[in-house]
C-alpha atoms as a PDB file:
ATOM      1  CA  UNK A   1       0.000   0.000   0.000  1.00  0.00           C
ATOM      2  CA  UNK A   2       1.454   3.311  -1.187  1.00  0.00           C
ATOM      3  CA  UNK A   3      -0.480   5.278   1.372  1.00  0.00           C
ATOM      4  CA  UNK A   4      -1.545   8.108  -1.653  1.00  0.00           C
ATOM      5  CA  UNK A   5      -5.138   9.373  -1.578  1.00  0.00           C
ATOM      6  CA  UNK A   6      -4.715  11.193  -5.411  1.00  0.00           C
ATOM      7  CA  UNK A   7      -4.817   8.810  -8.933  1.00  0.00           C
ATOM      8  CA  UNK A   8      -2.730   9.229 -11.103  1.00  0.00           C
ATOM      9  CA  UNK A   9      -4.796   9.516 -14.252  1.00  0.00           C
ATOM     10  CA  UNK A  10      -5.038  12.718 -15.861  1.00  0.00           C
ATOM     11  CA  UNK A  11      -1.289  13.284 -14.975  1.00  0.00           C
ATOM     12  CA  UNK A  12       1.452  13.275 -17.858  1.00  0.00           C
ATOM     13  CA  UNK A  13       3.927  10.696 -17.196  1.00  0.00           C
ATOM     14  CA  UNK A  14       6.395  13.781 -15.678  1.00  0.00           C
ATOM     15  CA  UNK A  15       4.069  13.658 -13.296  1.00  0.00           C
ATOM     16  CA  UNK A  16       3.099  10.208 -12.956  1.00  0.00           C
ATOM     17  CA  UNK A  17       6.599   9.705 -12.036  1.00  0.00           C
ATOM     18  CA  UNK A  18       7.272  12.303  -9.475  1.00  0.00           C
ATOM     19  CA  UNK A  19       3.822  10.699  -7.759  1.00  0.00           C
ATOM     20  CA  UNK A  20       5.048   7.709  -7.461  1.00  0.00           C
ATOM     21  CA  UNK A  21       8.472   8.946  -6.068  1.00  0.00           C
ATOM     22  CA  UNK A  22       7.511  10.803  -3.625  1.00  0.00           C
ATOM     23  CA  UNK A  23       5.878   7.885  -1.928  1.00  0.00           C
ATOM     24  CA  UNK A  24       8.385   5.224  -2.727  1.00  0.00           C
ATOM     25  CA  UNK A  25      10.947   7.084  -0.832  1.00  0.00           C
ATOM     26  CA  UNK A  26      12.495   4.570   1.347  1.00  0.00           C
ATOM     27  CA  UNK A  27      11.584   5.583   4.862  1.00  0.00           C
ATOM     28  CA  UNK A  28       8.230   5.978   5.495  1.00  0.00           C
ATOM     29  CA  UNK A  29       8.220   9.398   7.338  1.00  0.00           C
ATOM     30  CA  UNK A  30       9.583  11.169   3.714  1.00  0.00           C
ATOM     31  CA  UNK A  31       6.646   8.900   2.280  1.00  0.00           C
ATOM     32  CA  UNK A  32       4.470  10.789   4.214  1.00  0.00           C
ATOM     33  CA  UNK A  33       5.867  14.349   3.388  1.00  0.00           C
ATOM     34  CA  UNK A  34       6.289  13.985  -0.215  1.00  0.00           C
ATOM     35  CA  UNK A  35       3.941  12.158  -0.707  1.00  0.00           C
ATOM     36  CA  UNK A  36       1.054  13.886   0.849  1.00  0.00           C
ATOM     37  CA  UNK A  37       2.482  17.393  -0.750  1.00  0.00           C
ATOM     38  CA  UNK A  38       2.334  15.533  -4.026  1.00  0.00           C
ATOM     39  CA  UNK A  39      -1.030  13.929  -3.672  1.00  0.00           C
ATOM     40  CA  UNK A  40      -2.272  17.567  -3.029  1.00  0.00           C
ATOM     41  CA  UNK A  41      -0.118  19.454  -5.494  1.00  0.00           C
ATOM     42  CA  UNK A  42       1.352  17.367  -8.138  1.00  0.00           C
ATOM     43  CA  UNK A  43      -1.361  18.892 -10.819  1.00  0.00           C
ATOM     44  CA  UNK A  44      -1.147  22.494 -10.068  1.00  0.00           C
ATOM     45  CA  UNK A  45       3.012  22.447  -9.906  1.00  0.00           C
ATOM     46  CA  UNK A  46       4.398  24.888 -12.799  1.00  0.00           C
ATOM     47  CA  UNK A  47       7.639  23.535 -14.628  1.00  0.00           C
ATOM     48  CA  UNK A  48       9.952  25.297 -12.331  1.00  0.00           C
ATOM     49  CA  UNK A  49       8.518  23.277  -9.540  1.00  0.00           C
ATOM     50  CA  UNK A  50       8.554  19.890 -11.088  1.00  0.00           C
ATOM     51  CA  UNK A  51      12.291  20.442 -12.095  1.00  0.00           C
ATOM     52  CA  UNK A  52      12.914  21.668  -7.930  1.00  0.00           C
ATOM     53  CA  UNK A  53      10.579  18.763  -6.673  1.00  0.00           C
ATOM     54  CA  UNK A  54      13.099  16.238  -8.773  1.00  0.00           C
ATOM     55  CA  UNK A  55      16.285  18.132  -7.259  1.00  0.00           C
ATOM     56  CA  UNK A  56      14.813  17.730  -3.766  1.00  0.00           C
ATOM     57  CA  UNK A  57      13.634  13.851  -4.141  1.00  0.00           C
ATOM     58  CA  UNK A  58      16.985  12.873  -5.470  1.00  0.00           C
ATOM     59  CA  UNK A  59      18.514  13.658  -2.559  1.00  0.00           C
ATOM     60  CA  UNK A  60      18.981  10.878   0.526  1.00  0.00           C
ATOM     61  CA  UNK A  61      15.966  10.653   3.014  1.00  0.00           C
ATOM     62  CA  UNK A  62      18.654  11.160   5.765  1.00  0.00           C
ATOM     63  CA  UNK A  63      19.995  14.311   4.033  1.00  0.00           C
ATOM     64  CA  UNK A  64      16.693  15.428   3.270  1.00  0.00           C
ATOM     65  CA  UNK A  65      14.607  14.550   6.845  1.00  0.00           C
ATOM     66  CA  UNK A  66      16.311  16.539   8.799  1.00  0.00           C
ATOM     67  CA  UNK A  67      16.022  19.448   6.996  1.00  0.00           C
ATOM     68  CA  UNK A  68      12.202  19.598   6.920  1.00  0.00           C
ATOM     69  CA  UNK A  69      11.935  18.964  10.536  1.00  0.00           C
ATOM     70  CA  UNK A  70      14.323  22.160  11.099  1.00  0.00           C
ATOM     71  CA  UNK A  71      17.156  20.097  12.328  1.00  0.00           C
ATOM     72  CA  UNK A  72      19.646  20.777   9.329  1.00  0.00           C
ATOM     73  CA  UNK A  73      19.981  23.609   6.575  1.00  0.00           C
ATOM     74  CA  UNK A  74      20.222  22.330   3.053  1.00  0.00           C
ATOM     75  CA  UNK A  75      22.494  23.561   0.897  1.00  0.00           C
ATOM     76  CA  UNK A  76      21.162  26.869  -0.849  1.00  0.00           C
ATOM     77  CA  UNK A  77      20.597  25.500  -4.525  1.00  0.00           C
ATOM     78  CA  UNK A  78      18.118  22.646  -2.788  1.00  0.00           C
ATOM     79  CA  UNK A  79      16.695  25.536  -1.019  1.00  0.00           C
ATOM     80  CA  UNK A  80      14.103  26.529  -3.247  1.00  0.00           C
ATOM     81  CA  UNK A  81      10.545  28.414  -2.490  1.00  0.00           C
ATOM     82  CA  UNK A  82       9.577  25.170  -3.388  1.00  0.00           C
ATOM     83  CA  UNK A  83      11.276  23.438  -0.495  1.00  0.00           C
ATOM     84  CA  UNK A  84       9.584  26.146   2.163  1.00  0.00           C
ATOM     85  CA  UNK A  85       6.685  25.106   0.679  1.00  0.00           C
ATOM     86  CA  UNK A  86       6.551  21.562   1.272  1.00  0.00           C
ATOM     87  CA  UNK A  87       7.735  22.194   4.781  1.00  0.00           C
ATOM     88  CA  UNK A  88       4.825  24.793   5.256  1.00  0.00           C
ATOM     89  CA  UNK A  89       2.465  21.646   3.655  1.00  0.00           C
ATOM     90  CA  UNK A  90       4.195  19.222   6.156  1.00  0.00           C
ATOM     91  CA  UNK A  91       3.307  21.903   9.417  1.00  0.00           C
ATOM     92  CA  UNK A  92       0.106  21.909   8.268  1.00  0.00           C
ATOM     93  CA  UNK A  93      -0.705  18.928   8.101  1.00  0.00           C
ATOM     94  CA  UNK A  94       0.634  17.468  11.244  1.00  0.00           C
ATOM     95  CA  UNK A  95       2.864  14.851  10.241  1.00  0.00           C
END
């Protein structure tokens, strides 16, 4: 069970392929931030954010965990509006 609430239909395969990423990450707490962000925003994400979104997922859960529970800075290119925005996403929804 992948856990994701959105289908994939509709989606181009860009798309299709960042869903299933972000919830096929490895551990199953960056499961639940990526993909819960990307059940809720993989339509609506301009080009921009799809490239930033495949920066982010390509890098190591344990490089990438602790910097959306404020533990760790990334490094500034991985730093992206997008990245604050996922983190916002994660706050809200209580992870």
């Amino acid at each position: 069970m992948t856990g994701t609430t959105r289908s994939s239909n509709g989606l181009d395969d860009r798309r299709k392929r960042l869903l299933y990423r972000c919830w096929h990450r490895g551990t199953r707490e960056m499961d639940l931030i990526l993909g819960r962000f990307a059940d809720a925003e993989i339509g609506i994400l301009a080009d921009l954010e799809l490239t930033q979104l495949e920066a982010l997922i390509a890098l190591e859960d344990p490089e990438l965990y602790p910097a959306f529970v404020g533990d760790t800075q990334l490094a500034p290119e991985y730093h992206t509006p997008l990245f604050e925005r996922i983190k916002e996403f994660r706050n809200l929804d209580k992870v």
